[in-house]
Protein backbone atom coordinates (compact mmCIF):
# COMPACT_ATOMS: atom_id res chain seq x y z
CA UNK A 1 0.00 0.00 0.00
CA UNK A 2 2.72 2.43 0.44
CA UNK A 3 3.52 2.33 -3.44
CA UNK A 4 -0.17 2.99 -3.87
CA UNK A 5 -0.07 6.17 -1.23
CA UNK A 6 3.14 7.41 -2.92
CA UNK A 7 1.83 6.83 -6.95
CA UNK A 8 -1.00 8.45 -5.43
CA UNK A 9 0.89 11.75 -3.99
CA UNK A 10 2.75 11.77 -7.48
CA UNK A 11 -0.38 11.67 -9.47
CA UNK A 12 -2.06 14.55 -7.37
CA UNK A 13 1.00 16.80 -7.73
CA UNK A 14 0.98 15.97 -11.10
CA UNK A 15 -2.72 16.94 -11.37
CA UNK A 16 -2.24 20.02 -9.44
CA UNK A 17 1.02 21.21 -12.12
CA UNK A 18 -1.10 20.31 -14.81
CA UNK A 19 -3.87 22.05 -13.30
CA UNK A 20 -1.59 25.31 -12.34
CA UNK A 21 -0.53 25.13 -16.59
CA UNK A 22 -3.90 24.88 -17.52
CA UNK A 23 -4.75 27.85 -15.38
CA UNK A 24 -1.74 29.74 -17.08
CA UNK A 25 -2.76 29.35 -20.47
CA UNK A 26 -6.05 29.99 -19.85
CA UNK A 27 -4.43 33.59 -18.23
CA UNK A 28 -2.22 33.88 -21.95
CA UNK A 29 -5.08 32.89 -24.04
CA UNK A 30 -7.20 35.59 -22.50
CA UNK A 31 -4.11 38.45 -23.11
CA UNK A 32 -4.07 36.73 -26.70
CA UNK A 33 -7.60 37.15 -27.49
CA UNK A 34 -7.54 41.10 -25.85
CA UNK A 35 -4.61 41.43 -28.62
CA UNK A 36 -5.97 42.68 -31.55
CA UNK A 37 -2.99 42.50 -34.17
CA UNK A 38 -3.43 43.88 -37.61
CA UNK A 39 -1.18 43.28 -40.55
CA UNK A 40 0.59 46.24 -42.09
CA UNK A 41 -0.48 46.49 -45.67
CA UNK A 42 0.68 50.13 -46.13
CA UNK A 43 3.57 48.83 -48.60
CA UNK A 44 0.91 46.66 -50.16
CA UNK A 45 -1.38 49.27 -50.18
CA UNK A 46 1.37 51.92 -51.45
CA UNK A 47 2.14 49.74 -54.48
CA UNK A 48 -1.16 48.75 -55.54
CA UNK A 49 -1.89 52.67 -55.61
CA UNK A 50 1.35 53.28 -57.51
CA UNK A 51 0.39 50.48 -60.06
CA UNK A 52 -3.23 51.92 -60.60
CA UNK A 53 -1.71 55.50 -61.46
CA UNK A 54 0.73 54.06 -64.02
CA UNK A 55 -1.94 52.06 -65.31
CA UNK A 56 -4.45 55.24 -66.09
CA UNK A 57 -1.26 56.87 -67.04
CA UNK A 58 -0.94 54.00 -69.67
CA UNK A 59 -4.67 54.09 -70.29
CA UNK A 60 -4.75 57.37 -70.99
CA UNK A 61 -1.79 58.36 -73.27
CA UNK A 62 -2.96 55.52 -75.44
CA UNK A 63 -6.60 57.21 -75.63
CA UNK A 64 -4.71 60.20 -76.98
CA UNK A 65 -2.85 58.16 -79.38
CA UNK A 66 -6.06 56.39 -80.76
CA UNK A 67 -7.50 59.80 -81.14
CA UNK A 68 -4.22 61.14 -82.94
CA UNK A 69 -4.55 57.81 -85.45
CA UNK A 70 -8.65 58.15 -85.68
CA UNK A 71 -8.02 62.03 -86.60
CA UNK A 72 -5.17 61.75 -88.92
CA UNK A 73 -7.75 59.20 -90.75
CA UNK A 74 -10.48 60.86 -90.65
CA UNK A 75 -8.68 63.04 -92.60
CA UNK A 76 -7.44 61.01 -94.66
CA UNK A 77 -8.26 60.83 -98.25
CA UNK A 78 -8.86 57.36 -100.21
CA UNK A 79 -8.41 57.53 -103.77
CA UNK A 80 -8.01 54.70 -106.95
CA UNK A 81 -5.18 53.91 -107.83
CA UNK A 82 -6.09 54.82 -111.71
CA UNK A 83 -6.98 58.39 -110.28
CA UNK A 84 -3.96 58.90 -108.66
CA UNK A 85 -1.87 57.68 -112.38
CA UNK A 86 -4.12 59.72 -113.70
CA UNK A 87 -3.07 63.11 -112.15
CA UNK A 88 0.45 61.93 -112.41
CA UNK A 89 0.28 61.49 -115.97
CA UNK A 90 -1.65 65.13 -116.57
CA UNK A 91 1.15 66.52 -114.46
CA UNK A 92 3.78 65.12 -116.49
CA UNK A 93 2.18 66.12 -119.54
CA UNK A 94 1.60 69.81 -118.40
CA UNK A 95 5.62 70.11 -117.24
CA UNK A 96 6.37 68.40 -120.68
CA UNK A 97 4.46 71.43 -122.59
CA UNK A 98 5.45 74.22 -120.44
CA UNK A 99 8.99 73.23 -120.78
CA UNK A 100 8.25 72.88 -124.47
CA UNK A 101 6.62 76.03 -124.54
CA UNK A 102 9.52 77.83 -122.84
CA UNK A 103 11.88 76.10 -125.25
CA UNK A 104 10.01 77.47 -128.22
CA UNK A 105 9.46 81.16 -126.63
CA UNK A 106 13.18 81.09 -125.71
CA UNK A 107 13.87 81.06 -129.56
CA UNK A 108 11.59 83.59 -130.84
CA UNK A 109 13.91 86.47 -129.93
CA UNK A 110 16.64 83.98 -132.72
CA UNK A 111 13.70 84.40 -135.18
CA UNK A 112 12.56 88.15 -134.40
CA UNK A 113 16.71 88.83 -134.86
CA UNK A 114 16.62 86.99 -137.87
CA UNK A 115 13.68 88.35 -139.39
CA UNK A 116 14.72 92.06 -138.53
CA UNK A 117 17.89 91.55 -140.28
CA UNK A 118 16.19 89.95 -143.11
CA UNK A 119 13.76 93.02 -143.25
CA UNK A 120 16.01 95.42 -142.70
CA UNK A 121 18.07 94.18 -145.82
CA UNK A 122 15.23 94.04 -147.72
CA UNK A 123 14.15 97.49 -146.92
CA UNK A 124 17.81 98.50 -147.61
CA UNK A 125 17.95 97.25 -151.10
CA UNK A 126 14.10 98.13 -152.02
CA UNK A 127 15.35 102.01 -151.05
CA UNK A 128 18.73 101.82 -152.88
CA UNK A 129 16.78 100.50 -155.50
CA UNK A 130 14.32 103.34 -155.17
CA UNK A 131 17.22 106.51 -154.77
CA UNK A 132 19.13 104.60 -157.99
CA UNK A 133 16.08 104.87 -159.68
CA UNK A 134 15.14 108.11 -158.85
CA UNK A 135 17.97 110.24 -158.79
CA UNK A 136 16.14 113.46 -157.48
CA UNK A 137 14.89 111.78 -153.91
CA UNK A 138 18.43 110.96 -153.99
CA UNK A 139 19.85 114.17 -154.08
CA UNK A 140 16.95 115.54 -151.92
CA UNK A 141 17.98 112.65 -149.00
CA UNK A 142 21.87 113.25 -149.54
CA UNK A 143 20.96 116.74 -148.42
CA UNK A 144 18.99 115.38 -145.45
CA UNK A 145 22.09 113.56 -144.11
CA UNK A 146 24.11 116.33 -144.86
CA UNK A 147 21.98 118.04 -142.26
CA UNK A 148 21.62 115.70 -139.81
CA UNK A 149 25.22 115.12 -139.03
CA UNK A 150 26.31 118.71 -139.06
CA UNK A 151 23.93 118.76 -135.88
């Protein structure tokens, strides 16, 4: 019986420990509970802010772009491709004549020179031909230059 008495006294101061633990956690589980811990999500918070500024930043300089491309073709003008050879051709054709035209005006003043010498020669020999015939207007237009170079 004394090994019963003294596993007896073991397992009651055993109890009572167990009991005096239970009592202490019960104490920390209380302070646990009164805790009140919340996470920091500033950072969190911080970047996701950061993110959602670029992102309308984003959003909106392509909205301006779209609005640059949607202007620039509304403007735009679509035309055939015959149309477009077709004013090519007419302007190739007009710069071909004007450039022909200034060829040919640029040698009028050779033909004007040509035909002034050409008429003045003729009017030269159609007058000697006139004073040799008529000996009188000849001696009246000798007199004339006579005149005229005296003064």
């Amino acid at each position: 019986m004394a090994k019963l008495d003294e596993i007896a006294e073991l397992l009651t101061e055993e109890i009572h420990d167990f009991k005096k633990s239970v009592t202490h956690l019960e104490r920390v589980h209380e302070q646990i509970k009164k805790l009140q811990l919340r996470p920091d999500t500033t950072e969190i918070n911080t970047l996701l802010k950061e993110y959602g500024n670029r992102q309308v930043r984003t959003m909106d300089e392509q909205h301006k772009q779209a609005q640059a491309i949607l202007g620039k073709v509304e403007q735009s003008l679509l035309l055939p491709n015959w149309a477009v050879k077709l004013a090519w051709g007419l302007l190739v054709c007009i710069l071909l004549m004007l450039g022909f035209s200034i060829y040919r005006v640029s040698g009028t003043s050779k033909m004007e020179e040509a035909a002034f010498i050409k008429g003045r020669e003729s009017a030269m020999e159609h007058f000697g031909a006139f004073l040799e015939a008529s000996p009188q207007a000849n001696e009246h237009y000798q007199k004339w230059l006579e005149d005229n170079s005296k003064k």
